[in-house]
Protein backbone atom coordinates (compact mmCIF):
# COMPACT_ATOMS: atom_id res chain seq x y z
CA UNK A 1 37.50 6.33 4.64
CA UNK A 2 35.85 5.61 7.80
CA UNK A 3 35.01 1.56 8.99
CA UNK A 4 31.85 1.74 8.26
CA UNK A 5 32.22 3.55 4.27
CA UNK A 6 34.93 0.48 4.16
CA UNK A 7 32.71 -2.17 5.09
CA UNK A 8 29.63 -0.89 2.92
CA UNK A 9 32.16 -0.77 -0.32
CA UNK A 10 33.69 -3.98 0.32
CA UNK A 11 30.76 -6.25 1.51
CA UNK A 12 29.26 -7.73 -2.18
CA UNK A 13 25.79 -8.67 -0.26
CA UNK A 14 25.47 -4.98 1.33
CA UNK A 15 26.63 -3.38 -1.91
CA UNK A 16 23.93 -5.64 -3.69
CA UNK A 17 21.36 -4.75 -1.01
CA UNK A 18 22.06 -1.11 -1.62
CA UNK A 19 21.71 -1.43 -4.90
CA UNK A 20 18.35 -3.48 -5.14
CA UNK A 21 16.98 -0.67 -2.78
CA UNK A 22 18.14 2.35 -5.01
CA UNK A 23 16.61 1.15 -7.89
CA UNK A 24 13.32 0.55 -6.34
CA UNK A 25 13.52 3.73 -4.66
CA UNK A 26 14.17 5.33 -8.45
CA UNK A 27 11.26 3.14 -9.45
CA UNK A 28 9.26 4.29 -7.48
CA UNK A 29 9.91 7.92 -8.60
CA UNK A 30 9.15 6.84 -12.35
CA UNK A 31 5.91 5.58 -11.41
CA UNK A 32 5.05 8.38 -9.41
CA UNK A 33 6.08 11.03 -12.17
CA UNK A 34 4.42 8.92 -14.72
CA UNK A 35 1.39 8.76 -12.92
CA UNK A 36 0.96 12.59 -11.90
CA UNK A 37 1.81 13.03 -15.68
CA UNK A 38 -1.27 10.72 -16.95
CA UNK A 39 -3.42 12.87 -14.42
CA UNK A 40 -2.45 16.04 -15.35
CA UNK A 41 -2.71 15.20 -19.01
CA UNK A 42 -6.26 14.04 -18.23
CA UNK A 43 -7.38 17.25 -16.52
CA UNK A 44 -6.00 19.97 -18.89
CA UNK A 45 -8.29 20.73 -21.91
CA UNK A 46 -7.47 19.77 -25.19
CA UNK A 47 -6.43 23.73 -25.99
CA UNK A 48 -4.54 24.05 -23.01
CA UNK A 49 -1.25 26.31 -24.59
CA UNK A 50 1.96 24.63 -23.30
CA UNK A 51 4.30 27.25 -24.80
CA UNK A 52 5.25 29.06 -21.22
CA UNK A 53 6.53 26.12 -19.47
CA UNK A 54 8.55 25.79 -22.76
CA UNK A 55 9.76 28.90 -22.92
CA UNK A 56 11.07 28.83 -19.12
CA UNK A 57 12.48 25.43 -19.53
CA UNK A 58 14.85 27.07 -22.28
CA UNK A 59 15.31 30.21 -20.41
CA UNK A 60 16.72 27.81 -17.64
CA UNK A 61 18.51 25.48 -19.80
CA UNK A 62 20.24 28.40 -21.49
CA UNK A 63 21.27 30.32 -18.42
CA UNK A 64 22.92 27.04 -16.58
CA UNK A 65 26.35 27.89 -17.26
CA UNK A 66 26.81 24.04 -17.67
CA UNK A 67 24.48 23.85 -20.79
CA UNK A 68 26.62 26.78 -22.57
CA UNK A 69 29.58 24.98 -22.06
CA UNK A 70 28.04 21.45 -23.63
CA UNK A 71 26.90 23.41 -26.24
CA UNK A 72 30.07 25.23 -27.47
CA UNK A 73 31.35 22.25 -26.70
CA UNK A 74 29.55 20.07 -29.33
């Protein structure tokens, strides 16, 4: 490991600070998702069909070759 990927691990008060700012920074991304979620569910119609973005969701989640493994594996 290089001096400065030494001092970063090492040094509580940078480690903290690192923290504090990834969790804000994953924060943020919550909010932002929540928020574009609230405004899309505000502009679709109340009949708006939902089924294809299921449908490719488990297309996806069946062709990772990760998921297939989880599942067998459970």
């Amino acid at each position: 490991m290089d001096q400065l990927g030494y001092f970063l691990v090492q040094n509580r008060s940078i480690a903290l600070l690192l923290g504090i700012v990834g969790a804000c920074f994953l924060l943020r991304q919550a909010l932002s998702a929540f928020r574009g979620a609230l405004d899309l569910a505000m502009s679709q119609p109340a009949g708006a069909p939902s089924r294809g973005d299921f449908v490719v969701g488990t297309f996806f989640s069946m062709t990772n070759p990760f998921a297939v493994a989880f599942w067998l594996g459970l």
